[in-house]
Protein backbone atom coordinates (compact mmCIF):
# COMPACT_ATOMS: atom_id res chain seq x y z
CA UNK A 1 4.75 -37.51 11.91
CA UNK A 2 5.27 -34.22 10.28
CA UNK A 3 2.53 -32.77 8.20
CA UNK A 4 2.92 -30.56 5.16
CA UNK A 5 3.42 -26.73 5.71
CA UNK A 6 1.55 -24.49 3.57
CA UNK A 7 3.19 -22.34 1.13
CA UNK A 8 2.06 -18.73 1.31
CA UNK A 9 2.90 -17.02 -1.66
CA UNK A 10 5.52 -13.75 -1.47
CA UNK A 11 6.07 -10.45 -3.48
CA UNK A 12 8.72 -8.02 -4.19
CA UNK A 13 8.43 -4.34 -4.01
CA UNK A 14 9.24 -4.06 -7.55
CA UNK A 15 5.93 -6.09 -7.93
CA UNK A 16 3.51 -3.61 -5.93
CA UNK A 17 1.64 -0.59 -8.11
CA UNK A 18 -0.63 2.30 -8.00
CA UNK A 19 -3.10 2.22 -10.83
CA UNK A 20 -5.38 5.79 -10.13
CA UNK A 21 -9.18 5.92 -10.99
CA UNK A 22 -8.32 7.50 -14.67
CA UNK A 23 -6.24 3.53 -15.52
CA UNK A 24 -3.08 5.38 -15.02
CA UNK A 25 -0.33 3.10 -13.36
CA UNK A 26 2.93 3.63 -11.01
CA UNK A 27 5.16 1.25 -9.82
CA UNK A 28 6.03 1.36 -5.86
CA UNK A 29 9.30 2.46 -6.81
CA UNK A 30 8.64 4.99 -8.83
CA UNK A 31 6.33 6.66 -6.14
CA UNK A 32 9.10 6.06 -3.37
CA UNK A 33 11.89 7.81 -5.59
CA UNK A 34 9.54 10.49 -6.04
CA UNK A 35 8.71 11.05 -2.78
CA UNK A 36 11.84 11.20 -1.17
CA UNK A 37 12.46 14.45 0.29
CA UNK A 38 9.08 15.36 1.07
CA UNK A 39 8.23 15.95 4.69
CA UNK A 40 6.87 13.06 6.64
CA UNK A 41 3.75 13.95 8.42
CA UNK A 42 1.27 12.03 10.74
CA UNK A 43 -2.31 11.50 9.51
CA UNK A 44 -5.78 9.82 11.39
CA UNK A 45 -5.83 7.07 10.57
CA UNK A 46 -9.48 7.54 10.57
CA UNK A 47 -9.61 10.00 7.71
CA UNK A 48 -8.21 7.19 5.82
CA UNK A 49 -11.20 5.69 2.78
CA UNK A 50 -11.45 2.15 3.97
CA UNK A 51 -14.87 1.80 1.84
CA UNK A 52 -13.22 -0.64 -0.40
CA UNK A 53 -10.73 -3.20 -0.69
CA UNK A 54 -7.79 -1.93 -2.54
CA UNK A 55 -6.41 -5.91 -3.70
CA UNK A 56 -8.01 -9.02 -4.68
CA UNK A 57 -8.81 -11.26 -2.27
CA UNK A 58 -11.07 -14.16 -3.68
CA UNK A 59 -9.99 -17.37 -1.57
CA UNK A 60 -8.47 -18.04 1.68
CA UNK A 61 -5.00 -18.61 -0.12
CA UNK A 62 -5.56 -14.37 -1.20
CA UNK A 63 -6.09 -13.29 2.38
CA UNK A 64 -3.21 -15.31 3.75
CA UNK A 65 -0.99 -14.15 1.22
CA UNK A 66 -2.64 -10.15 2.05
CA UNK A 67 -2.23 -11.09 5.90
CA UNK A 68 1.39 -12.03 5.57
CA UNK A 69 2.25 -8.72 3.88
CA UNK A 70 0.32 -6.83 6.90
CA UNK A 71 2.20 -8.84 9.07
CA UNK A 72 5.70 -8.26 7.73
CA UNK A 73 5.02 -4.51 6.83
CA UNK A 74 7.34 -1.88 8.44
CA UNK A 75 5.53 0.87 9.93
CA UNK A 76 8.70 2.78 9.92
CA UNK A 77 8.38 4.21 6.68
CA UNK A 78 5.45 6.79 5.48
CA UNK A 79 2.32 5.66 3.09
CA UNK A 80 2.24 7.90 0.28
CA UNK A 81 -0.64 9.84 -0.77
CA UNK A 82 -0.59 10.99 -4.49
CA UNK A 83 -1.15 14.72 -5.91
CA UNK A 84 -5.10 14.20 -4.80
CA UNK A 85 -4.29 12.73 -1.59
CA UNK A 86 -5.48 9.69 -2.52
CA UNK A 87 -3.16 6.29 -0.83
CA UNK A 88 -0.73 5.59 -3.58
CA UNK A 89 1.22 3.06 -0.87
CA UNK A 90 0.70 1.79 1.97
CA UNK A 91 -2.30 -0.01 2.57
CA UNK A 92 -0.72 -2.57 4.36
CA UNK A 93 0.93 -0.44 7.23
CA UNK A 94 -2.42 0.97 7.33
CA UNK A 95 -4.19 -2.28 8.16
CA UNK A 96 -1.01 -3.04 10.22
CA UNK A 97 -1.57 0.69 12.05
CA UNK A 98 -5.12 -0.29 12.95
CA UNK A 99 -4.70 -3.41 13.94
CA UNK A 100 -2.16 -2.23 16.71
CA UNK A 101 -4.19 0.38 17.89
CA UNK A 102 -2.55 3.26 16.62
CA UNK A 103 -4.71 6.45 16.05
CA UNK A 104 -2.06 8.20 13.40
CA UNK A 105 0.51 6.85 10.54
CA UNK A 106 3.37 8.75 9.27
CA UNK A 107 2.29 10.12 5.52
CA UNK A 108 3.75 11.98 2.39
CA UNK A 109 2.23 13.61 0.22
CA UNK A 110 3.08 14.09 -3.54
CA UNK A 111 2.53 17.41 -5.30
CA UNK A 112 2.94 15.99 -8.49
CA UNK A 113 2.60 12.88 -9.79
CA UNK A 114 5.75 11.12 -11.66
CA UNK A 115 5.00 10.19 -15.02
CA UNK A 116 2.94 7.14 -15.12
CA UNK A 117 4.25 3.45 -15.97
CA UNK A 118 1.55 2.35 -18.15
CA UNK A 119 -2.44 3.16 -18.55
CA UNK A 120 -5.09 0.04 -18.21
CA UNK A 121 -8.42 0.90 -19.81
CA UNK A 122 -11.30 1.72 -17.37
């Protein structure tokens, strides 16, 4: 007998964003055009906020979906920090970097921010 598999739900890049603490919203795209260029540097990954959870998870369905993207991340390419040094991208490798054991992740850094996508109210 074969039982049902379930279905974990999957996202595209052009799907992940940024929104700052003043509403203002990036895609991932936008922030990995921007930052191309920049020097890659490694980081603690202790300095690294983890005080708060930076997607929804509200069921079991969330955190599989959230575990699958930790699990499929590439820790080949930097996270990007925006203009405050704040973690515009790259939560996932993050979780993914600690999870391994690693003490540093590759970072960039953006000296300016791109122009924002949209603006949600806060």
């Amino acid at each position: 007998m074969e039982f049902p598999k379930v279905d974990i739900d999957k996202i595209d890049l052009i799907d992940s964003e940024y929104e700052n603490k003043s509403g203002y919203v990036w895609s991932a795209l936008k922030l990995i055009e921007a930052s191309k260029g920049l020097p890659v540097f490694n980081i603690p990954l202790a300095s690294i906020d983890l005080s708060f959870l930076p997607f929804r998870v509200d069921n079991m369905h969330d955190l599989l979906f959230q575990m699958n993207r930790v699990k499929n991340t590439d820790l080949k390419y930097p996270i990007i920090l925006d203009d405050h040094g704040v973690v515009a991208d790259g939560y996932h490798r993050i979780l993914k970097a600690i999870y391994l054991g690693k003490t540093t992740i590759k970072a960039v850094r953006l000296n300016t921010m791109p122009d924002a996508d949209s603006k949600r109210d806060v």
